[in-house]
N, C-alpha and C. Protein backbone atom coordinates (compact mmCIF):
# COMPACT_ATOMS: atom_id res chain seq x y z
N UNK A 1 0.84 -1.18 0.00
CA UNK A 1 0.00 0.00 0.00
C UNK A 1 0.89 1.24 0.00
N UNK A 2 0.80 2.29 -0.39
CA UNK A 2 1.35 3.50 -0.83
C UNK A 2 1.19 4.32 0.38
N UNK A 3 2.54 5.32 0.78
CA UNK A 3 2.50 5.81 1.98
C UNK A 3 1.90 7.19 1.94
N UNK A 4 1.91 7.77 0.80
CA UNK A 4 1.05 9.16 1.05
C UNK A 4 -0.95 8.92 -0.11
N UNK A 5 -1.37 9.84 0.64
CA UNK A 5 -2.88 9.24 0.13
C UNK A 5 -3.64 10.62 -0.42
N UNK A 6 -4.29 11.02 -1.49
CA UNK A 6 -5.47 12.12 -2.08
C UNK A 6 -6.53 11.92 -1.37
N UNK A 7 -7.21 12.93 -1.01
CA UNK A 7 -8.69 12.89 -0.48
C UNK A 7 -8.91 13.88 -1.47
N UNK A 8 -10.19 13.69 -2.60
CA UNK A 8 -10.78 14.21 -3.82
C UNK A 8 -12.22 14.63 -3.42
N UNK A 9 -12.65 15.32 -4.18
CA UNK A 9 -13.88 16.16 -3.73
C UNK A 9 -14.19 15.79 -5.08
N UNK A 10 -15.54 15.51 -5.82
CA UNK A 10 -16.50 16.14 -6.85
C UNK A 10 -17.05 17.44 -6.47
N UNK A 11 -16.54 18.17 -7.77
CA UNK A 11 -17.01 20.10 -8.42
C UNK A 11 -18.01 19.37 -9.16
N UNK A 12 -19.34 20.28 -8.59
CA UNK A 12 -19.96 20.19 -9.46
C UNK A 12 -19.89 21.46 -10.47
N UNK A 13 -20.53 21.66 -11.54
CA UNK A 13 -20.49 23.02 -12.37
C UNK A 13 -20.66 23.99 -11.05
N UNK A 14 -20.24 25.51 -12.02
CA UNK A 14 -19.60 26.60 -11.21
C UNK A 14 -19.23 25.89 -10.07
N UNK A 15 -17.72 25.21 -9.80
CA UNK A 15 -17.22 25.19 -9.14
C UNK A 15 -18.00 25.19 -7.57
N UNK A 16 -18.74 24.44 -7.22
CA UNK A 16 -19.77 24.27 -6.10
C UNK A 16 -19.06 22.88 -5.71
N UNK A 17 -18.63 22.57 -4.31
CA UNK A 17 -18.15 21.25 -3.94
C UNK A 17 -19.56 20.30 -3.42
N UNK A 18 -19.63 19.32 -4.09
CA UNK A 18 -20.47 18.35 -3.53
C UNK A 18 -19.86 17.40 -2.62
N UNK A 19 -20.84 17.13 -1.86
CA UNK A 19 -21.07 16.06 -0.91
C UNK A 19 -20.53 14.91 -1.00
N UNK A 20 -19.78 14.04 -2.69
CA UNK A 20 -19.18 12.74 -2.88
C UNK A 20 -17.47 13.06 -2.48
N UNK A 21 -17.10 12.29 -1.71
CA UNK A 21 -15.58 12.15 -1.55
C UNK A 21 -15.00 10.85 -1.78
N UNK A 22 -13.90 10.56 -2.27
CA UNK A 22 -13.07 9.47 -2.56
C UNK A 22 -11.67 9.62 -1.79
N UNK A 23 -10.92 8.62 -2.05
CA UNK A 23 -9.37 8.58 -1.70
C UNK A 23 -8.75 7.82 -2.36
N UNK A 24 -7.43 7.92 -2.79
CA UNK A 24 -6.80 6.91 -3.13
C UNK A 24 -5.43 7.08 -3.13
N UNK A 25 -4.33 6.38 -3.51
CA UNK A 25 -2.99 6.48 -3.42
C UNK A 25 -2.85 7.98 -4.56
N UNK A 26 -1.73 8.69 -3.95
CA UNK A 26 -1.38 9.80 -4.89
C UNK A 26 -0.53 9.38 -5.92
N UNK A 27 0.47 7.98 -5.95
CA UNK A 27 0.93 7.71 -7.10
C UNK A 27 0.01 6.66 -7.93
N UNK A 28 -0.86 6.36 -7.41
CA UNK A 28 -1.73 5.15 -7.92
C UNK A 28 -2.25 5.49 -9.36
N UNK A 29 -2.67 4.86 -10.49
CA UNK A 29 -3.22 4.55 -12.01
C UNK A 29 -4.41 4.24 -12.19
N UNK A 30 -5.41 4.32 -10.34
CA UNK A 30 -6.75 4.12 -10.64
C UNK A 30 -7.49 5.82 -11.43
N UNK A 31 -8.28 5.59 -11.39
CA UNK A 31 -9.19 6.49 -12.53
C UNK A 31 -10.34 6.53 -11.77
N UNK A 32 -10.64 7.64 -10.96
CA UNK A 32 -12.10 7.78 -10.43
C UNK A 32 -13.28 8.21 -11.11
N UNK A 33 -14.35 7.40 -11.37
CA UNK A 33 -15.84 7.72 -12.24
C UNK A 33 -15.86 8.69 -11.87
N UNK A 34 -16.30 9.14 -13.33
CA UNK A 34 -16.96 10.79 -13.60
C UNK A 34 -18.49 10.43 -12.90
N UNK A 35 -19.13 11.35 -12.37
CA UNK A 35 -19.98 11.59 -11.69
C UNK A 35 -21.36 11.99 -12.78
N UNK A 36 -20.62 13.17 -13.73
CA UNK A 36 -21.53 13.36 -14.96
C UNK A 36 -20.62 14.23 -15.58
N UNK A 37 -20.78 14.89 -16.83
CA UNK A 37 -20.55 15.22 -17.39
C UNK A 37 -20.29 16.82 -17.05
N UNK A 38 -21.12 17.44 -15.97
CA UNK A 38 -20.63 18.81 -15.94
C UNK A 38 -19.58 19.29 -14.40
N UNK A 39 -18.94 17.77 -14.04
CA UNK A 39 -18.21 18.65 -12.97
C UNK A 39 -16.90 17.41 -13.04
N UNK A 40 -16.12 17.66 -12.09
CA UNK A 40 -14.47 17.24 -12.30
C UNK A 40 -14.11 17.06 -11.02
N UNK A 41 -13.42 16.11 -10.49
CA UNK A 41 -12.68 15.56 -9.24
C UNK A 41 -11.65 16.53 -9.23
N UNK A 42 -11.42 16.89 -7.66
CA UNK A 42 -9.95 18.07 -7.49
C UNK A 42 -9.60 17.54 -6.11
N UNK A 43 -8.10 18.02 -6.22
CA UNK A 43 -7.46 17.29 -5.49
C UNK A 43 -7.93 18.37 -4.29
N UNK A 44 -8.12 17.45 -2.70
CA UNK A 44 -8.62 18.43 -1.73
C UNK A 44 -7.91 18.79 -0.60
N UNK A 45 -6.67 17.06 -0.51
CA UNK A 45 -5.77 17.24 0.35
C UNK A 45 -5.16 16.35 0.65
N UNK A 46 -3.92 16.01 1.21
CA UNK A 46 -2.69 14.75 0.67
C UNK A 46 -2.67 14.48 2.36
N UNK A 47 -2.33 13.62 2.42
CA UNK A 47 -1.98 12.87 4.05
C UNK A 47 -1.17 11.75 3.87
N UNK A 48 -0.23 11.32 4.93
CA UNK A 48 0.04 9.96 5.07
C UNK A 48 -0.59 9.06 5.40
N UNK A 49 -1.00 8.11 4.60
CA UNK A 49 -1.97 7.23 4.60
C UNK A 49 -2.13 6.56 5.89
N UNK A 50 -1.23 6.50 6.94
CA UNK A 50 -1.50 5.87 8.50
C UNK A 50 -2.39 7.11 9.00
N UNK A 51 -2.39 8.49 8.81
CA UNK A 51 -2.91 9.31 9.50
C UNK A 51 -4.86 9.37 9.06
N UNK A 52 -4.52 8.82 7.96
CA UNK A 52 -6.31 8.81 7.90
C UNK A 52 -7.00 7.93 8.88
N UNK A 53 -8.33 8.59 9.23
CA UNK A 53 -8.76 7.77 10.24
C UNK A 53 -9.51 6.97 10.27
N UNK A 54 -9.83 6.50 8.97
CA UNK A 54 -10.60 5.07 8.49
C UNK A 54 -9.70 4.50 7.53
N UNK A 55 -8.45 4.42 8.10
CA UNK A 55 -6.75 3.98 7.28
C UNK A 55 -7.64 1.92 7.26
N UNK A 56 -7.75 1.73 7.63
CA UNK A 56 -8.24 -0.13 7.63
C UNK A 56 -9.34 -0.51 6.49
N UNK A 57 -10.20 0.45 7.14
CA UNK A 57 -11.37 -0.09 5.93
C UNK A 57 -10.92 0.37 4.47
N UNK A 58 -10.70 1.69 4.41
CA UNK A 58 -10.17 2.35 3.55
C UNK A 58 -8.76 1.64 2.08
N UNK A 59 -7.95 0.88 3.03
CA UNK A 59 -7.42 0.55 2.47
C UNK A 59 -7.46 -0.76 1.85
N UNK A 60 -8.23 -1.80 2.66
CA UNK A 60 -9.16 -2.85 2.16
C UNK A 60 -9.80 -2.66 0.60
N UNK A 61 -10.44 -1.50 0.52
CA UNK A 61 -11.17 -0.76 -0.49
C UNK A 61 -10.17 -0.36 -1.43
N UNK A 62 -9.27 0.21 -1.43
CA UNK A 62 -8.32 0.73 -2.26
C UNK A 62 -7.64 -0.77 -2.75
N UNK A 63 -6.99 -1.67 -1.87
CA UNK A 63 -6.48 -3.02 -2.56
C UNK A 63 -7.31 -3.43 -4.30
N UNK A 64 -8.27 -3.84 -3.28
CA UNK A 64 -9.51 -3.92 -4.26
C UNK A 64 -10.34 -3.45 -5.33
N UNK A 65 -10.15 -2.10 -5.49
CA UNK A 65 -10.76 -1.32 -6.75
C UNK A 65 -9.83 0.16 -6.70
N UNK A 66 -8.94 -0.08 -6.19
CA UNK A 66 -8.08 1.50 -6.12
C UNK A 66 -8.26 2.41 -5.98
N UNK A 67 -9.30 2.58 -5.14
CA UNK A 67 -9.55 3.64 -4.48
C UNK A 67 -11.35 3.41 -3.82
N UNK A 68 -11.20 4.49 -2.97
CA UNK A 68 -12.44 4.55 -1.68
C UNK A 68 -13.32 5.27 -1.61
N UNK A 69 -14.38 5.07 -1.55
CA UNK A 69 -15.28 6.10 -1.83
C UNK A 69 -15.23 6.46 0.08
N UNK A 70 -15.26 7.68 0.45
CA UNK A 70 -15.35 8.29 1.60
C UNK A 70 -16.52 8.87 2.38
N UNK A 71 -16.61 9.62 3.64
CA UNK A 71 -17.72 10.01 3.82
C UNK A 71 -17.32 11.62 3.91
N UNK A 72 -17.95 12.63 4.19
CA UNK A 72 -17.45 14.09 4.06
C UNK A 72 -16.74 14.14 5.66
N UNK A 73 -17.35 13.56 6.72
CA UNK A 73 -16.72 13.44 7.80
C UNK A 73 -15.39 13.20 8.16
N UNK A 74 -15.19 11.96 7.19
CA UNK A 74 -14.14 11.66 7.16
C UNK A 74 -13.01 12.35 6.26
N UNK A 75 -13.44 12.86 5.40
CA UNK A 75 -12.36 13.82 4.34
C UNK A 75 -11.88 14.94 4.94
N UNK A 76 -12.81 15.68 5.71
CA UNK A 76 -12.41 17.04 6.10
C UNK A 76 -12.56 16.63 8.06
N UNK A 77 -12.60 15.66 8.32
CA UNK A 77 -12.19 15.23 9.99
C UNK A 77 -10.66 15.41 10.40
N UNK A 78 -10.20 15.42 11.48
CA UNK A 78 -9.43 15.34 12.54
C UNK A 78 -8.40 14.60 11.39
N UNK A 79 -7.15 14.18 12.05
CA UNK A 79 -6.15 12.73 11.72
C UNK A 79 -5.43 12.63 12.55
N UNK A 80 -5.62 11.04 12.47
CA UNK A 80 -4.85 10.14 13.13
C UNK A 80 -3.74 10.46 13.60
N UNK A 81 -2.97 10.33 14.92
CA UNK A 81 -1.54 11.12 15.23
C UNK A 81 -0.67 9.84 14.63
């Protein structure tokens, strides 16, 4: 598993952040689904992947399809010391 990690936001048009969050390795080759056609994934903020605080499930998920779909709690929450 990869030691630093993206937490991604979906823009929806005019730049409005929605409610879907993901994660995944920052050097990783997965490809996160477009949502639709009028908005774009941006990068929201980089961590070391031990410091996230659903680092277990999370990375279970990432093994497996390369990346995590998140909750907003968890994207913009606290981290792990």
């Amino acid at each position: 598993m990869k030691d630093e990690w993206a937490i991604m936001n979906w823009v929806k048009r005019g730049n409005v952040r929605s409610k879907i969050w993901a994660i995944l390795p920052v050097d990783s080759a997965a490809v996160l689904p477009r949502i639709d056609d009028s908005g774009h994934w941006e990068d929201f903020r980089r961590l070391a992947a031990q410091r996230f605080a659903g680092h277990a499930a999370a990375a279970e998920a990432i093994e497996a399809d390369g990346f995590c779909f998140i909750t907003e709690a968890l994207a913009i929450g606290p981290l792990v010391n």
